[in-house]
Protein backbone atom coordinates (compact mmCIF):
# COMPACT_ATOMS: atom_id res chain seq x y z
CA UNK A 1 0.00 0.00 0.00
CA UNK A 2 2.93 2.56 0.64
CA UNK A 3 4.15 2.72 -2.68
CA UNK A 4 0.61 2.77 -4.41
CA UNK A 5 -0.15 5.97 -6.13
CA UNK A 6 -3.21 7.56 -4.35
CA UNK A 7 -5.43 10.59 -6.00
CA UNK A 8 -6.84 13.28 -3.90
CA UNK A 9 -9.38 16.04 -4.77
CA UNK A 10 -10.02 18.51 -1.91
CA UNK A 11 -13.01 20.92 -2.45
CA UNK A 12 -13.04 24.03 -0.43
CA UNK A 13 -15.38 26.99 -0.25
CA UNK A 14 -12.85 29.62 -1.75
CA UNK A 15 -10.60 26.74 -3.85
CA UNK A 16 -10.37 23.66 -4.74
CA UNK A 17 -7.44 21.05 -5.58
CA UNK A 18 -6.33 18.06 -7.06
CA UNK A 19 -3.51 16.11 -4.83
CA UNK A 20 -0.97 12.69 -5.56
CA UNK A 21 0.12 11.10 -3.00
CA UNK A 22 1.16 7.49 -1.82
CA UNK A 23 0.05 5.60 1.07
CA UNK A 24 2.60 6.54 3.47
CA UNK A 25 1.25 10.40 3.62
CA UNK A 26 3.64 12.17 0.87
CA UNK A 27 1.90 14.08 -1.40
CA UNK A 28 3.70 14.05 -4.15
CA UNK A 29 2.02 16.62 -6.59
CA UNK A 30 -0.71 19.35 -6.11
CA UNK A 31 -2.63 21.94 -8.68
CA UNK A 32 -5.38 24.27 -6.96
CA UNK A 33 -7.91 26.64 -8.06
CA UNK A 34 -10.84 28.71 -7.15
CA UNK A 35 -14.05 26.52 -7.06
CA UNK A 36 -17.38 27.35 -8.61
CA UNK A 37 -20.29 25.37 -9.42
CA UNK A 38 -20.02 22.02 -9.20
CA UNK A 39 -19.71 20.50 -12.98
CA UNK A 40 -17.35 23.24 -13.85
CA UNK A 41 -15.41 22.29 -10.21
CA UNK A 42 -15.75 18.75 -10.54
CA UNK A 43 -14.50 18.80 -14.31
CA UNK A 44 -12.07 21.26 -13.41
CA UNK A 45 -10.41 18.72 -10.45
CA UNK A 46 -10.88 15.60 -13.10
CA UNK A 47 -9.05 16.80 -15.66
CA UNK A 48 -5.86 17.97 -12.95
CA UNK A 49 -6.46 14.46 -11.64
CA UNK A 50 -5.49 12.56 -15.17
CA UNK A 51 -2.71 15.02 -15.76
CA UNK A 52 -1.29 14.59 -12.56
CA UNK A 53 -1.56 10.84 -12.70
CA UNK A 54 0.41 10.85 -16.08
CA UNK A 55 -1.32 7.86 -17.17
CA UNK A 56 -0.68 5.62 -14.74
CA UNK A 57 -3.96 4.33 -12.76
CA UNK A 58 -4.59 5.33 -8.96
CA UNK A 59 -5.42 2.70 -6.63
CA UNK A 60 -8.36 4.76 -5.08
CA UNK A 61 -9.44 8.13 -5.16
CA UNK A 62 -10.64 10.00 -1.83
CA UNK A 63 -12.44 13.31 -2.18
CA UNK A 64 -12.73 15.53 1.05
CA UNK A 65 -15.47 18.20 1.24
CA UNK A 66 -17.33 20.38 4.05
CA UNK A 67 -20.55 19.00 5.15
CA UNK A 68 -23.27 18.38 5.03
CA UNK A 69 -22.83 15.06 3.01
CA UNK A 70 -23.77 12.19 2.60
CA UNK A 71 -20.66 9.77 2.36
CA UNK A 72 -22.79 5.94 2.00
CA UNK A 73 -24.61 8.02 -1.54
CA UNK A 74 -21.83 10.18 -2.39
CA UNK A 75 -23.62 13.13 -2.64
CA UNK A 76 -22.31 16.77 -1.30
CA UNK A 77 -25.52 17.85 0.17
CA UNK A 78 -25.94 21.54 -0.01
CA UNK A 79 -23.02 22.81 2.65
CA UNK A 80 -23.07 25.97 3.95
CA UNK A 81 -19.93 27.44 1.66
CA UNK A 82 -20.93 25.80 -0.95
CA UNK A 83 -24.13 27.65 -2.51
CA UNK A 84 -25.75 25.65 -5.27
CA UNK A 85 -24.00 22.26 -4.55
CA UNK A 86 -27.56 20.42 -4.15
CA UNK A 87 -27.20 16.59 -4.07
CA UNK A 88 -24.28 16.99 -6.10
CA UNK A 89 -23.05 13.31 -7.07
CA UNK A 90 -19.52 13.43 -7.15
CA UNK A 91 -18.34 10.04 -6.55
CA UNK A 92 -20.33 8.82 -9.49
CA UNK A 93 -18.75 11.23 -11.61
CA UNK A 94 -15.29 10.62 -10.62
CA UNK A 95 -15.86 7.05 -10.35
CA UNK A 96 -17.32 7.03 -13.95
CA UNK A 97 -13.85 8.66 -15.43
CA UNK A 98 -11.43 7.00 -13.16
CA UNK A 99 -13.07 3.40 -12.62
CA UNK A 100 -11.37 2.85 -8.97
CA UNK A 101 -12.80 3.00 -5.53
CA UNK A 102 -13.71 6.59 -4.82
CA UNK A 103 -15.06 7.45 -1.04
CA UNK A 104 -16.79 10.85 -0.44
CA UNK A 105 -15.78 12.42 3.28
CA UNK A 106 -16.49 15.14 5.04
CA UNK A 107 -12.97 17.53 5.28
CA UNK A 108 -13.01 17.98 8.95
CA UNK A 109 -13.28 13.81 9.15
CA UNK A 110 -10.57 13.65 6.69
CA UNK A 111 -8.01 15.28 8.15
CA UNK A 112 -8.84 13.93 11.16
CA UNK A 113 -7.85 10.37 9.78
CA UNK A 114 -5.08 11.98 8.56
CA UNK A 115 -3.39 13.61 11.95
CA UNK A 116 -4.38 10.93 13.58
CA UNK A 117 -2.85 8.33 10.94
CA UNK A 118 -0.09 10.46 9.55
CA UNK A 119 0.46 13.16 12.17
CA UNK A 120 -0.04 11.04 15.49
CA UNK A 121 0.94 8.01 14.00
CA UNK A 122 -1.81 6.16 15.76
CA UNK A 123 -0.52 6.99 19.24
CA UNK A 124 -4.04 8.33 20.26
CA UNK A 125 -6.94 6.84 20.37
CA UNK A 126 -9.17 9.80 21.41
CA UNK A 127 -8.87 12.88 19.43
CA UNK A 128 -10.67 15.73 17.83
CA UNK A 129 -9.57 18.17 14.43
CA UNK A 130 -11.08 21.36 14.46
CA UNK A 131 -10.69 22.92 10.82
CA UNK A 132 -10.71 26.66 11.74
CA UNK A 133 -10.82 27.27 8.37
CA UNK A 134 -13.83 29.27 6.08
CA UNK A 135 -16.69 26.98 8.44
CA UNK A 136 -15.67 25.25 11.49
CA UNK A 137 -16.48 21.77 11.66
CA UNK A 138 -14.71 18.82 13.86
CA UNK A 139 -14.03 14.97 12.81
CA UNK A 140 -13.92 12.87 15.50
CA UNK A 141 -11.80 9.65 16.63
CA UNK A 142 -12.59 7.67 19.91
CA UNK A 143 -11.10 4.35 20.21
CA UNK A 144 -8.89 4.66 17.34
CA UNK A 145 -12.43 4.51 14.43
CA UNK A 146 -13.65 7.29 13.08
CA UNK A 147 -17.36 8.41 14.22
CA UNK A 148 -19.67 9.72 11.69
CA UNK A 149 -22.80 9.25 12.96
CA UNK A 150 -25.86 7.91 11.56
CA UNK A 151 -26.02 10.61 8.87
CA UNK A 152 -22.73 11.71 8.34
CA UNK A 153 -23.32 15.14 10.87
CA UNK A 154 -21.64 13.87 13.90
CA UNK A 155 -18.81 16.46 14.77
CA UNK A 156 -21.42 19.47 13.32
CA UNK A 157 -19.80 21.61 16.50
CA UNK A 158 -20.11 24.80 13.89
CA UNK A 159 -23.93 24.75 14.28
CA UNK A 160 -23.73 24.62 18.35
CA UNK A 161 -24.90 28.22 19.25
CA UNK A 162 -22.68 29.73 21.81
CA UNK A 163 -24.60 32.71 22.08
CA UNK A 164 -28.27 34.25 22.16
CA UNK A 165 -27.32 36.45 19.35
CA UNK A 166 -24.35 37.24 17.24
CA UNK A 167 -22.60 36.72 13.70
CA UNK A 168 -24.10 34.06 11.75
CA UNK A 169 -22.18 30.81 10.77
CA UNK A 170 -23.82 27.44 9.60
CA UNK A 171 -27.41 29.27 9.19
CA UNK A 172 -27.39 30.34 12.94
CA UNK A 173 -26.99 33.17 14.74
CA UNK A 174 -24.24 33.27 17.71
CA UNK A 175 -23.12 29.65 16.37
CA UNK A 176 -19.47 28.22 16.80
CA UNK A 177 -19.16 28.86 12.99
CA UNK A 178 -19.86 32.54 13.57
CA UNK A 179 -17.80 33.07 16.32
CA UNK A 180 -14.86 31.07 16.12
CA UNK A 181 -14.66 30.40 11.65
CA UNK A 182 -12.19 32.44 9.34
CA UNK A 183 -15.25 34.00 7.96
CA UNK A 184 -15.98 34.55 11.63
CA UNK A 185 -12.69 36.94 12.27
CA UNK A 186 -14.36 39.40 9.69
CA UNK A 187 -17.37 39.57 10.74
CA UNK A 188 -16.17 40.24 14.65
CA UNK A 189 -13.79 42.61 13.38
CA UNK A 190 -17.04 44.37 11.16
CA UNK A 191 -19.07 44.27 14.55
CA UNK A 192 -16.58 46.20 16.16
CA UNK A 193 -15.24 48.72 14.16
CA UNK A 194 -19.26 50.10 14.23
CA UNK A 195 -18.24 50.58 18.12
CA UNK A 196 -15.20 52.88 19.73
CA UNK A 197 -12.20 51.42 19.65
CA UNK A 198 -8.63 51.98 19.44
CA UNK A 199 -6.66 52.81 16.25
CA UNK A 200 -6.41 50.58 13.60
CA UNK A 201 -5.17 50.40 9.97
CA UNK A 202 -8.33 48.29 8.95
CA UNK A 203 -10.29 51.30 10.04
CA UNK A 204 -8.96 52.58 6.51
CA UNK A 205 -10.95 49.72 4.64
CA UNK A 206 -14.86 50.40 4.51
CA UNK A 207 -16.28 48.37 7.22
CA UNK A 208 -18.28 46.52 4.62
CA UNK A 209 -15.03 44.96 3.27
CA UNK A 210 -12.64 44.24 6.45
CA UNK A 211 -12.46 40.33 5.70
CA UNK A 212 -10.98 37.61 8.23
CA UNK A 213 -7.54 37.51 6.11
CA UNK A 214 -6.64 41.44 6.79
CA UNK A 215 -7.84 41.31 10.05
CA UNK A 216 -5.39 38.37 10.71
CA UNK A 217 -2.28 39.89 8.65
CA UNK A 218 -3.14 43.19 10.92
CA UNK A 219 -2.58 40.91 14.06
CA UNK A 220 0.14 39.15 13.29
CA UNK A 221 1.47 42.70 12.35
CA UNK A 222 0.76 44.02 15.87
CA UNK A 223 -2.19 45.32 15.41
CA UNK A 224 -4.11 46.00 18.45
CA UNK A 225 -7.22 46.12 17.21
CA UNK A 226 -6.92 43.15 15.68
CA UNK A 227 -5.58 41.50 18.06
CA UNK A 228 -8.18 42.09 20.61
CA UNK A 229 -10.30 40.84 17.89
CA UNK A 230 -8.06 37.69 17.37
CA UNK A 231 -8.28 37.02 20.97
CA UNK A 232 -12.25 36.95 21.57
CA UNK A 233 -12.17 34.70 18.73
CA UNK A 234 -9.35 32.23 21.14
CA UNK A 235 -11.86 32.73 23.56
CA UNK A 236 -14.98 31.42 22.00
CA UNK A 237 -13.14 28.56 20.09
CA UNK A 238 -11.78 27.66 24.11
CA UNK A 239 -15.79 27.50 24.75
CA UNK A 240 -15.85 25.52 21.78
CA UNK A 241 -13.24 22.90 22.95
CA UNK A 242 -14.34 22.59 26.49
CA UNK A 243 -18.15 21.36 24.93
CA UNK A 244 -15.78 18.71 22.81
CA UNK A 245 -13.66 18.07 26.17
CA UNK A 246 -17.10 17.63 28.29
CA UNK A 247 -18.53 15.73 26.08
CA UNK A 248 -15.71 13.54 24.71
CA UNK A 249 -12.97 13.11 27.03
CA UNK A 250 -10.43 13.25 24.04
CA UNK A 251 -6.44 12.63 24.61
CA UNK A 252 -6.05 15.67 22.27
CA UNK A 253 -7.64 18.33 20.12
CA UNK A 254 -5.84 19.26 17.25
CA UNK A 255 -6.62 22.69 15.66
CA UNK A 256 -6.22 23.57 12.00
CA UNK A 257 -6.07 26.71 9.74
CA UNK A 258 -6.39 29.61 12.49
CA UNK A 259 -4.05 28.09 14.61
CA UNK A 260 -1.57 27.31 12.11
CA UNK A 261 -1.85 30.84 11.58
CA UNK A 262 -1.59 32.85 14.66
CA UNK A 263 0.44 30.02 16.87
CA UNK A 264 0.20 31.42 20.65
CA UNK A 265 -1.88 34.75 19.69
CA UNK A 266 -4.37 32.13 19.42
CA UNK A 267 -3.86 28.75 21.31
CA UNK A 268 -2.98 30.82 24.82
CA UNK A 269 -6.56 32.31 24.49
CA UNK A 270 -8.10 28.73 23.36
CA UNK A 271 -6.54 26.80 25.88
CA UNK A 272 -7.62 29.58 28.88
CA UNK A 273 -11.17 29.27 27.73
CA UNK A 274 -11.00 25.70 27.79
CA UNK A 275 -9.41 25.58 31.13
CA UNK A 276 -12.33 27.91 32.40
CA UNK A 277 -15.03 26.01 31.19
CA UNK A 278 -14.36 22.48 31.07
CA UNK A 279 -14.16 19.31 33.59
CA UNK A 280 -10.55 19.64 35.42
CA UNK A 281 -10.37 16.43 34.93
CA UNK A 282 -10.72 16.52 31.39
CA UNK A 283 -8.80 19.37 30.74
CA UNK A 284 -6.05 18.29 32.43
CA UNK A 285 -5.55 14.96 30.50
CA UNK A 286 -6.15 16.24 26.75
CA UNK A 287 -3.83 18.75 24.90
CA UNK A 288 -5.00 21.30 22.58
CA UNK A 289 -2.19 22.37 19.88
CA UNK A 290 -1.74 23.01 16.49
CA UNK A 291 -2.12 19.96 14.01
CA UNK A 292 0.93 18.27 13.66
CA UNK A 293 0.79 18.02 10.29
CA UNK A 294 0.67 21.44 10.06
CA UNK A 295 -0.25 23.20 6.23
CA UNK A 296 0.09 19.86 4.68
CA UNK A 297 -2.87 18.67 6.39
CA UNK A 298 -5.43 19.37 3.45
CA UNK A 299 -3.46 17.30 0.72
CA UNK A 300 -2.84 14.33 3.27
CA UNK A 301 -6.91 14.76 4.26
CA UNK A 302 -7.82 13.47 0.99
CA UNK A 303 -5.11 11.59 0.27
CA UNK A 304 -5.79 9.66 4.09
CA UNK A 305 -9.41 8.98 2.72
CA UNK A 306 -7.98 7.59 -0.35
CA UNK A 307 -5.89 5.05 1.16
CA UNK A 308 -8.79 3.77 3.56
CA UNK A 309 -10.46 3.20 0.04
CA UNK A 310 -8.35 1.44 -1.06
CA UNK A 311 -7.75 -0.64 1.70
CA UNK A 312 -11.30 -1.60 1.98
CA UNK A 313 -11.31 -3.45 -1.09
CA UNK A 314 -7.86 -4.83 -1.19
């Protein structure tokens, strides 16, 4: 299995890729672009797929996506950051062109499999990936086997409303997704620059288009602004965790795109929150970092899904 050639296709909100890999978690090749509706998308990421491939035949195909989904009908079901992807049937499509075992999974599950497989190397049995990306979902591994739930929507911690009212993520107001998402850092920052507040260079950009990307290169840059803004977010993604923690009793929750991101501007906040909110108990005995496999984690997600594909039949 480690030297079989494994093909990826990661679809994304904002963009979209096509990955190689092989089965011991190198990806080996990678072409991206911006994703629109779904035939132009999913003809886009089969045509990358052959080139990439150069001929030669995968041994599976995995295909990560945000959820909802439905991964026993391979059908992306309408997600949140997808508009217009309606029962889209994907696997039959790729299937159809590439005539290999093609699995459908929901990204946060994916790159779950794939920290805990790649990143962890199987050394914990109890863990959690949040994706802290454009939505905010988690995929979810107790006992060392994935849990997806009877349709595909355990690990929806995005639609969990943290507060009464507030931004809106995953169709709901004051929702994990709103508070604690990429898309999430915008819309705080939005909220607040309507209020007083201390100088800031985003207060230069019309309110209407302060996205979650300059608000995060302002932080990093020493912003304070921002970073008052980057750590309410740390502090409602803690709430976040301690709900997982409390409910789970994971060894470890691994955090993705955010935390990647701002490193301690972020995780000190996160892990506070947690600490505040959560059993002792459980706190105590589960760590909350960074993934370990870092940016590579969305090539390896798919790529992870692809080898359990092909293992399944092999």
């Amino acid at each position: 299995m480690s030297s079989a050639l494994l093909l990826g296709f990661d679809i994304g909100g904002s963009k979209s890729a096509a990955i190689i890999g092989d089965g011991d978690g190198n990806a080996l090749a990678h072409e991206e672009f911006r994703t629109s509706t779904p035939a132009e998308t999913i003809g886009r990421l089969i045509e990358l797929g052959q080139c990439l491939c150069e001929g030669e035949k995968p041994a599976a195909c995995g295909i990560a996506c945000g959820g909802p989904l439905s991964s026993r009908e391979g059908l992306v079901l309408s997600p949140p950051n997808l508009p217009g992807w309606d029962r889209v049937p994907v696997v039959q499509r790729v299937r159809e062109v590439f005539g290999v075992p093609t699995v459908l999974e929901n990204d946060a599950n994916a790159a779950a499999v794939a920290e805990w497989r790649w990143g962890l190397k199987c050394q914990v049995d109890n863990l959690v990936y949040l994706t802290c990306g454009t939505g905010q979902g988690a995929g979810i591994i107790l006992g060392g086997r994935l849990i997806r739930g009877k349709q595909d929507l355990a690990g929806e911690i995005g639609h969990v409303r943290l507060l009464p009212m507030g931004p809106v993520g995953y169709y709901k107001a004051g929702s994990v997704e709103g508070l604690t998402s990429g898309t999430a850092l915008g819309n705080l920052a939005r909220l607040h620059l309507q209020e007083r507040h201390e100088p800031t260079r985003l207060g230069k950009i019309p309110i209407a288009q302060v996205t979650g990307k300059e608000v995060g290169e302002a932080a990093i840059d020493g912003d304070e602004f921002a970073i008052r803004i980057v750590r309410e977010q740390a502090d409602y993604l803690g709430q976040a965790c301690a709900i997982l923690i409390d409910v789970l009793n994971p060894q470890r929750i691994s955090l993705g795109s955010g935390a990647l991101r701002f490193g301690s501007l972020l995780l000190d906040g996160v892990r506070a929150a947690a600490r505040r909110e959560a059993l002792p108990a459980a706190y105590e005995n589960c760590v909350i970092d960074k993934a370990v496999l870092g940016d590579q984690i969305q090539d390896l997600a798919a790529l992870a899904i692809a080898r359990e594909a092909a293992e399944s039949v092999g």
